[in-house]
C-alpha atoms as a PDB file:
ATOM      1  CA  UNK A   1     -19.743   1.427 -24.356  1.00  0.00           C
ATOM      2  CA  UNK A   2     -16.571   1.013 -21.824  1.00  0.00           C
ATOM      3  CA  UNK A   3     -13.281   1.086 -22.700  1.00  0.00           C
ATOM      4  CA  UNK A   4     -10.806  -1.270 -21.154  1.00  0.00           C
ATOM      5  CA  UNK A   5      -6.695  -1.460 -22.004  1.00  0.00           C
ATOM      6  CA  UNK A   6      -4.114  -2.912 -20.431  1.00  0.00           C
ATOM      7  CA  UNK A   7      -0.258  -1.438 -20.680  1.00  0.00           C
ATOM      8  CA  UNK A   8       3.086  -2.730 -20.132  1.00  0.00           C
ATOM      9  CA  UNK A   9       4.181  -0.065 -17.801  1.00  0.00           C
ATOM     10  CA  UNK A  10       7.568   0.886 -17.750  1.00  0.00           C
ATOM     11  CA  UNK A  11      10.071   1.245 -14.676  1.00  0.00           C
ATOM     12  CA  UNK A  12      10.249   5.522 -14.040  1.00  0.00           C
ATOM     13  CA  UNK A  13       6.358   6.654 -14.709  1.00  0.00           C
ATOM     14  CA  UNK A  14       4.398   6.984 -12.221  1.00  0.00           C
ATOM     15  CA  UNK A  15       0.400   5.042 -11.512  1.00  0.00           C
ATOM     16  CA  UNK A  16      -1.290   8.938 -11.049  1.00  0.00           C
ATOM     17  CA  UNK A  17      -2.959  11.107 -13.413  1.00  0.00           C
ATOM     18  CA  UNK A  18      -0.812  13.672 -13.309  1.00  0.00           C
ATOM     19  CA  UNK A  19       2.432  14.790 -11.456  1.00  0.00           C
ATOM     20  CA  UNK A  20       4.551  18.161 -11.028  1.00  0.00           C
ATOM     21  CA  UNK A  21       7.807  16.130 -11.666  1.00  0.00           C
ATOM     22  CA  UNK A  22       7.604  12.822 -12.774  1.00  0.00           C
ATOM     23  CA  UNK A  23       6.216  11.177 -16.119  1.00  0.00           C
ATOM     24  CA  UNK A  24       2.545   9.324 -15.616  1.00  0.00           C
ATOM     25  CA  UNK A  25       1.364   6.500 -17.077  1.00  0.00           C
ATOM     26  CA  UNK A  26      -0.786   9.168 -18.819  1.00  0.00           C
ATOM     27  CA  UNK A  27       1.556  10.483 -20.731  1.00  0.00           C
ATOM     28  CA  UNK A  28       1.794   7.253 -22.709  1.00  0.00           C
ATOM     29  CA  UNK A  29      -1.784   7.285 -23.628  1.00  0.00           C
ATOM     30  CA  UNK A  30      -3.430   9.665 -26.587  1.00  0.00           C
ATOM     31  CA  UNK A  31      -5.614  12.070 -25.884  1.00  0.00           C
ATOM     32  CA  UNK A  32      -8.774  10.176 -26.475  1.00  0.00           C
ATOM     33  CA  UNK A  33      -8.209   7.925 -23.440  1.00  0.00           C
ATOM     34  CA  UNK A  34      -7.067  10.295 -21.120  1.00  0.00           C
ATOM     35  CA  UNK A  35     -10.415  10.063 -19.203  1.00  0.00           C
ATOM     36  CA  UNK A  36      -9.539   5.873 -17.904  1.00  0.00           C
ATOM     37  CA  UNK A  37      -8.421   5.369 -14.944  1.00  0.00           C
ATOM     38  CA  UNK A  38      -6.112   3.363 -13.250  1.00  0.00           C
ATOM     39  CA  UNK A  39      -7.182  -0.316 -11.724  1.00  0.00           C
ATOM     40  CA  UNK A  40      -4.799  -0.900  -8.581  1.00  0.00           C
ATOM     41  CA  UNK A  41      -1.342   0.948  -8.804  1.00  0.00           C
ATOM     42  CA  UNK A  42       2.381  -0.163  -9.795  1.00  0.00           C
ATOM     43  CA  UNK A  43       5.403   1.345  -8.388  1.00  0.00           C
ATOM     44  CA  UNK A  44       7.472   4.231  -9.354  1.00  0.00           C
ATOM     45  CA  UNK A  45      10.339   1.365 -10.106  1.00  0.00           C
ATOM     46  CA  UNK A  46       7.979  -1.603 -11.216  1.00  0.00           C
ATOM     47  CA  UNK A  47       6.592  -2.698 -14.436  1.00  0.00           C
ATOM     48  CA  UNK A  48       4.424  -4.889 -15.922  1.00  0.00           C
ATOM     49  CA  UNK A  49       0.529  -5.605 -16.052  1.00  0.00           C
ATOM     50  CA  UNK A  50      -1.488  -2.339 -15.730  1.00  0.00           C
ATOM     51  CA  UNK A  51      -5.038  -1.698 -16.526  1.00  0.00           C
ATOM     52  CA  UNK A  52      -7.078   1.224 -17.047  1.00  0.00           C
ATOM     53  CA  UNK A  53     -10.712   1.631 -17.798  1.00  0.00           C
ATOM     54  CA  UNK A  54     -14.055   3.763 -17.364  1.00  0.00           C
ATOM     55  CA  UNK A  55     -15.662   0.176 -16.529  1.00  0.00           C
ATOM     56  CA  UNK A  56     -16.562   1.131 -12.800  1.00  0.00           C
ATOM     57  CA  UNK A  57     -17.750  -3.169 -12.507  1.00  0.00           C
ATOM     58  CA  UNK A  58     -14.424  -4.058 -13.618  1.00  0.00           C
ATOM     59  CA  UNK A  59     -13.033  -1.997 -10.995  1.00  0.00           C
ATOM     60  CA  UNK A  60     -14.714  -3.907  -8.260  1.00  0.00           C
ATOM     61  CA  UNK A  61     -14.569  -6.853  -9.782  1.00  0.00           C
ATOM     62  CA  UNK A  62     -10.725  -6.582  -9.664  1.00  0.00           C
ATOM     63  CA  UNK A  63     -10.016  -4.822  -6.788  1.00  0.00           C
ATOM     64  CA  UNK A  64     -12.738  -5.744  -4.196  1.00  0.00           C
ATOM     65  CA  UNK A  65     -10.503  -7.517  -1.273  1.00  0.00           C
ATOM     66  CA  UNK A  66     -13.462 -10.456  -0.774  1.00  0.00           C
ATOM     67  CA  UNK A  67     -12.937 -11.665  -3.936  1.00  0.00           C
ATOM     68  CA  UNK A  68      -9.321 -11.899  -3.183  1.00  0.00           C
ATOM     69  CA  UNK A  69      -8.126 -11.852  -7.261  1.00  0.00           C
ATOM     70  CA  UNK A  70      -4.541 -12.998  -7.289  1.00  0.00           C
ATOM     71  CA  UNK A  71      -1.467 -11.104  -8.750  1.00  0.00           C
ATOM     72  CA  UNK A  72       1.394 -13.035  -9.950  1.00  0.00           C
ATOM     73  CA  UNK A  73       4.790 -11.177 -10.226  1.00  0.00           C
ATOM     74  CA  UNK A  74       8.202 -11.899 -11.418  1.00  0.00           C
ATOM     75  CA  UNK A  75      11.228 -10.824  -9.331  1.00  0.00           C
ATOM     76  CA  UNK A  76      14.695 -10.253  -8.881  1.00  0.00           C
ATOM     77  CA  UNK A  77      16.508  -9.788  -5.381  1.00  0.00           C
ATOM     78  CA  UNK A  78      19.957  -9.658  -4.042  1.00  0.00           C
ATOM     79  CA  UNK A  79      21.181 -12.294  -2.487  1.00  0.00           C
ATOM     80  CA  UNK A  80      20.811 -16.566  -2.718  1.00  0.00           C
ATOM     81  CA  UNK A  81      17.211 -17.545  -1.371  1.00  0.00           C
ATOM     82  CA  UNK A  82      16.414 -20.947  -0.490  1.00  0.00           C
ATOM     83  CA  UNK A  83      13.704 -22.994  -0.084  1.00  0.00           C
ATOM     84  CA  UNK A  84      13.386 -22.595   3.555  1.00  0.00           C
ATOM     85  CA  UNK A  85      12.821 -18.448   2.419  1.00  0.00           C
ATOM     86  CA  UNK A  86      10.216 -19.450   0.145  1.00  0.00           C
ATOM     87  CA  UNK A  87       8.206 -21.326   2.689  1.00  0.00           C
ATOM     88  CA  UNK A  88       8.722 -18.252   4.406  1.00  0.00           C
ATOM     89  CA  UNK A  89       7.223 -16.352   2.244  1.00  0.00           C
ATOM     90  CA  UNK A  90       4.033 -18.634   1.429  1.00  0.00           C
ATOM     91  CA  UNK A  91       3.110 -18.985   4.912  1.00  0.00           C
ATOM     92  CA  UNK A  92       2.336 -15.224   5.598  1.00  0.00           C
ATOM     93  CA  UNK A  93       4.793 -12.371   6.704  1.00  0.00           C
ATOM     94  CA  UNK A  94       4.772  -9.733   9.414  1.00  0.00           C
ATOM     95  CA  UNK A  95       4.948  -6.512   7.450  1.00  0.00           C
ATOM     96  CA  UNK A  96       6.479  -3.916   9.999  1.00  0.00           C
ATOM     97  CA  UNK A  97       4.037  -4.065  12.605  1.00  0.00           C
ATOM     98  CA  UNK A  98       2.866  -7.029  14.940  1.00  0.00           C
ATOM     99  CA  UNK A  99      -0.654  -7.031  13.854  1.00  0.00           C
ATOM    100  CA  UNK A 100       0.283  -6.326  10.335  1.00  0.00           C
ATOM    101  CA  UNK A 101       0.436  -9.723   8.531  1.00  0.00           C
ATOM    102  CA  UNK A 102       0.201 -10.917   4.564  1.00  0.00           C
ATOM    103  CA  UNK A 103      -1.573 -13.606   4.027  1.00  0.00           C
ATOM    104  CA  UNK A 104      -0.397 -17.099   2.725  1.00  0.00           C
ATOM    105  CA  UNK A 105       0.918 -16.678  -0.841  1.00  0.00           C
ATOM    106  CA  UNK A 106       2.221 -18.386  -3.512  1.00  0.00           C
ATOM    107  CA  UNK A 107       5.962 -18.349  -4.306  1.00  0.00           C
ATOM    108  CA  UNK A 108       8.312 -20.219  -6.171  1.00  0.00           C
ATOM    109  CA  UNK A 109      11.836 -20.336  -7.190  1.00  0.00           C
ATOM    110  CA  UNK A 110      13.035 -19.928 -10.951  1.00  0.00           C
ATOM    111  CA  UNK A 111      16.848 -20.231 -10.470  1.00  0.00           C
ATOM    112  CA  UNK A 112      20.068 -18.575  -9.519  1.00  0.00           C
ATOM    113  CA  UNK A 113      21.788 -15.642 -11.313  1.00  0.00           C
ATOM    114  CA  UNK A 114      24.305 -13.034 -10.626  1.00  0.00           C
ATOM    115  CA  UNK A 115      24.335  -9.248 -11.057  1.00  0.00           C
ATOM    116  CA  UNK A 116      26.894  -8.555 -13.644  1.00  0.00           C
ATOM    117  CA  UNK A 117      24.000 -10.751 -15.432  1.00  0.00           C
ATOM    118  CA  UNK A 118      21.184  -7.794 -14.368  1.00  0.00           C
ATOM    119  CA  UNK A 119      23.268  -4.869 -14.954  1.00  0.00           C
ATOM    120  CA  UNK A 120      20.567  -3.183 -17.159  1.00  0.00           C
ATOM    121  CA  UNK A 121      17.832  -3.632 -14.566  1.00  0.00           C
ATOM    122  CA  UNK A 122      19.934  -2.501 -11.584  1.00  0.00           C
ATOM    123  CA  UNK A 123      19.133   0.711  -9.604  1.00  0.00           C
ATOM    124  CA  UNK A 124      20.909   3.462 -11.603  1.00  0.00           C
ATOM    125  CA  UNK A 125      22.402   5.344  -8.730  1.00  0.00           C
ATOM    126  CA  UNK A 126      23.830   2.509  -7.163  1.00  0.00           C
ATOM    127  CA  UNK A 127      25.114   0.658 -10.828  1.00  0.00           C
ATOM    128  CA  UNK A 128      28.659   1.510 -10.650  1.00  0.00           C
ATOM    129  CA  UNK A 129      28.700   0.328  -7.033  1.00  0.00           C
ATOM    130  CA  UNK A 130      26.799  -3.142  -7.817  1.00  0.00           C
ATOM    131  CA  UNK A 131      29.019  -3.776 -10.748  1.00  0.00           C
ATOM    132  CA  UNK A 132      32.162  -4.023  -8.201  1.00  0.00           C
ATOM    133  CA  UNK A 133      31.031  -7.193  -7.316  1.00  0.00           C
ATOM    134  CA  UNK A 134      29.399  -8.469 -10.288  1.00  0.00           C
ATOM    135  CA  UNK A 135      29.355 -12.167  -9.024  1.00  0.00           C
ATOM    136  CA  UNK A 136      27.262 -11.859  -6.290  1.00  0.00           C
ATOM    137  CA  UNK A 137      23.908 -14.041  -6.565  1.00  0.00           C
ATOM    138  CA  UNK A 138      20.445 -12.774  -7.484  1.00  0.00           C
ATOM    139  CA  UNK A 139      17.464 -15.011  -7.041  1.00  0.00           C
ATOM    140  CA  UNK A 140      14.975 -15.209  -9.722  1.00  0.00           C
ATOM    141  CA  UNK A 141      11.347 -15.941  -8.455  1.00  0.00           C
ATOM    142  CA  UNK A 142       7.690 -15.947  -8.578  1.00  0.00           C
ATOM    143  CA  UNK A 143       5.243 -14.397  -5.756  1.00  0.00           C
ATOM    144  CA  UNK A 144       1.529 -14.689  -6.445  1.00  0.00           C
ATOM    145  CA  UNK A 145      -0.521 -12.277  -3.675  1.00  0.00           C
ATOM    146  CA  UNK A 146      -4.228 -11.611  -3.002  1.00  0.00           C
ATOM    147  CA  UNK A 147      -3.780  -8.515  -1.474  1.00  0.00           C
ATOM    148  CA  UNK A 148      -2.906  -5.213  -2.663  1.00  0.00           C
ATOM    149  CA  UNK A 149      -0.879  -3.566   0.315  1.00  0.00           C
ATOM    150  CA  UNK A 150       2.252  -1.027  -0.652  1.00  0.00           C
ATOM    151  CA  UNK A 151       5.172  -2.305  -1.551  1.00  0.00           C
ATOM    152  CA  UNK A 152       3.591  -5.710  -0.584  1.00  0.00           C
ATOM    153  CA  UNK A 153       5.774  -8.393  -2.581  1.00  0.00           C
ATOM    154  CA  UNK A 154       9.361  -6.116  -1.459  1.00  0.00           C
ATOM    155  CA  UNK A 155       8.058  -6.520   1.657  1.00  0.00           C
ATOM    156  CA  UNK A 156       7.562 -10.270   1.942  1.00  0.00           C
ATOM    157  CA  UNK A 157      10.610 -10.591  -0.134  1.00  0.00           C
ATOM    158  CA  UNK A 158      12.598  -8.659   2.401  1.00  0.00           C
ATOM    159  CA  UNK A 159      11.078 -10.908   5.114  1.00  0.00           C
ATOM    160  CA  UNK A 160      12.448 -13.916   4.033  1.00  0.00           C
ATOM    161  CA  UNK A 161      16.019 -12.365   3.555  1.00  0.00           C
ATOM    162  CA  UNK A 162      15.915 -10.504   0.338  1.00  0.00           C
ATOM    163  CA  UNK A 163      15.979  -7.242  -1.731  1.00  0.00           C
ATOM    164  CA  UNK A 164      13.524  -6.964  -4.371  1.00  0.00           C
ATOM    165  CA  UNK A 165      15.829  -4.822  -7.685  1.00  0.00           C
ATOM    166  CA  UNK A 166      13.362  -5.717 -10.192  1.00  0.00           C
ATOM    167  CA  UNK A 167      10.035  -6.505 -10.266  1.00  0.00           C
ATOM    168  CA  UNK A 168       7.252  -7.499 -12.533  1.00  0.00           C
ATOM    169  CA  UNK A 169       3.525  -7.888 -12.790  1.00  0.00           C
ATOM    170  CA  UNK A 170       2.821 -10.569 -14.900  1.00  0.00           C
ATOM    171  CA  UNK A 171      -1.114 -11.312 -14.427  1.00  0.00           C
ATOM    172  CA  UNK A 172      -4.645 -10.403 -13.084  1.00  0.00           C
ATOM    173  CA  UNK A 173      -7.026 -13.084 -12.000  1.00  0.00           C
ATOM    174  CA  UNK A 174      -6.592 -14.832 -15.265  1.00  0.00           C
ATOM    175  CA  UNK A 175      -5.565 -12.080 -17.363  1.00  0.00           C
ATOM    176  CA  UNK A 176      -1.623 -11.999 -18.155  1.00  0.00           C
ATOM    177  CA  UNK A 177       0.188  -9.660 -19.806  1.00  0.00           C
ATOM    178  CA  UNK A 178       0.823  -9.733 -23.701  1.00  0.00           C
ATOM    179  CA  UNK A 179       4.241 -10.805 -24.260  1.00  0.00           C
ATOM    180  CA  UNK A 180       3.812  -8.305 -27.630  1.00  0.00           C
ATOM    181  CA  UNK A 181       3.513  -5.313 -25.590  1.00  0.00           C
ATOM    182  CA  UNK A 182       7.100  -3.591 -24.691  1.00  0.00           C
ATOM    183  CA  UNK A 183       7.359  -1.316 -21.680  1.00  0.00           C
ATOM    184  CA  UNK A 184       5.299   1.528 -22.556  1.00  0.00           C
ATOM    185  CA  UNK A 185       2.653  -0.315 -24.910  1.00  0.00           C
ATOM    186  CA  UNK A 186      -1.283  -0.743 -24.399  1.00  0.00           C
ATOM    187  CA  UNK A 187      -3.617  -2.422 -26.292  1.00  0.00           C
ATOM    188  CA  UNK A 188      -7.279  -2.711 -25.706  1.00  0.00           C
ATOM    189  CA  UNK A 189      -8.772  -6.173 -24.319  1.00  0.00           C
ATOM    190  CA  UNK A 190     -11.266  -8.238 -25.717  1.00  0.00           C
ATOM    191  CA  UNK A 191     -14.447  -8.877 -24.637  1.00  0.00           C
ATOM    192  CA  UNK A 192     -13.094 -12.509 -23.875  1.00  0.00           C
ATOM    193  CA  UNK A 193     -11.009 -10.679 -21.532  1.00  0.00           C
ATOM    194  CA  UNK A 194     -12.733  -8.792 -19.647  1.00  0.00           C
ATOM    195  CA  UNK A 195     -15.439 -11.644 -19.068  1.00  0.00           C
ATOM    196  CA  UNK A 196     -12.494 -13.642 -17.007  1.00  0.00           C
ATOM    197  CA  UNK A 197     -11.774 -10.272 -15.387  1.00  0.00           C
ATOM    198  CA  UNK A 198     -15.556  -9.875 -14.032  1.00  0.00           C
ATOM    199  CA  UNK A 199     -16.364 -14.394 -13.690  1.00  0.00           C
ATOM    200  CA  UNK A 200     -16.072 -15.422 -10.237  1.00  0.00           C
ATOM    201  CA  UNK A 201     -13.247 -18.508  -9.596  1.00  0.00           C
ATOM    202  CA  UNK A 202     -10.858 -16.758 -11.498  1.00  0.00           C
ATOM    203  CA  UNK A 203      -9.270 -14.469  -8.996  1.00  0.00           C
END
C-alpha cells in the first residue's frame, strides 16, 4: 500500500534527503517514513505545500510538464505593484535569457502593506536594515504557475518590478494546504485526495 503526506514546510530546511549543513525536510519526519520522497522541491527560504510519497503514479501525475498541474502561491515583495505589473506577470516573462520565457500565469493582487508590518518574515541578515524604513510598501499577491522552473515565481515577480521576501505554496492541482498544519507539520492524505491529485482537469 503507498504512503502519501503532505507537510507545511518551514522557511530554513532544505527539499533533499540529506545535507552536511543544513536541516532537511527529513528531519521532521519519524523514522518510519524516511523512505518517501519528495514531489517537486521548495526553497531553502519558502514554505508551504510539500508532498512526499513512495506513490511513483502520483509522482507523474503531479509533476509531468504535459499535464501542466498548477501551483498557486502566496507572496510578499518589496515595493508597490500595480496592475499594469500584474498583467505583466500573467502574460509570460523572460527569465534571464532571450529564449527563456514563463508561460502565461495567473496573478492577482491582495492589497498593500508595509514592512514594519512583516518584520517577522523579513530576511534575518538584512532585519535591522529593513526596519530603518519600516514604512516602505510591500505588495501582497497571488501567482498561480504551471511550470516548475527554479526560483520561478521570484523570477516573474522580479520581472514585473519586485522582490519576492516571503513566499508561500498554498496548493497542488486541487489539493491545498491544511490550514491545521503549522510550519513543520505533515499529515497523511486521504484517499479523496490523492484521487484529485492523479484525475485529469484538475491540474
Amino acid at each position: 500500500m503507498t504512503r502519501t503526506i503532505m507537510m507545511n514546510k518551514p522557511r530554513g530546511f532544505l527539499s533533499a534527503r540529506s545535507d552536511r549543513v543544513l536541516p532537511t525536510v527529513m528531519d521532521l519526519l519519524p523514522p518510519e517514513l524516511q523512505d518517501l520522497h519528495l514531489v517537486g522541491r521548495l526553497d531553502l527560504d519558502t514554505e508551504g505545500l510539500l508532498l512526499l510519497t513512495d506513490d511513483g503514479m502520483l509522482d507523474r501525475a503531479v509533476l509531468l510538464p504535459e499535464r501542466g498541474v498548477e501551483k498557486v502561491y502566496f507572496f510578499r515583495a518589496f515595493g508597490r505593484l500595480d496592475e499594469a505589473a500584474f498583467e505583466k506577470m500573467r502574460g509570460g516573462v523572460q527569465l534571464g535569457s532571450p529564449d527563456n520565457v514563463s508561460l502565461p500565469a495567473r496573478a492577482w493582487l491582495q492589497g498593500y502593506t508595509t514592512i514594519g508590518a512583516c518584520e517577522e518574515q523579513l530576511p534575518a541578515k538584512e532585519r535591522e536594515h529593513l526596519m530603518k524604513n519600516a514604512g516602505r510598501p510591500v505588495t501582497e499577491g497571488f501567482l498561480a504557475i504551471r511550470e516548475g522552473r527554479k526560483h520561478e515565481v521570484k523570477l516573474i515577480v522580479k520581472a514585473a518590478g519586485g522582490h519576492v521576501f516571503y513566499l508561500k505554496r498554498l496548493s497542488i492541482g486541487g489539493l491545498e494546504l491544511d490550514p491545521d498544519l503549522a510550519p513543520g507539520q505533515w499529515r497523511a492524505l486521504t484517499e479523496e485526495e490523492i484521487k484529485l491529485l492523479k484525475t485529469p482537469g484538475n491540474g
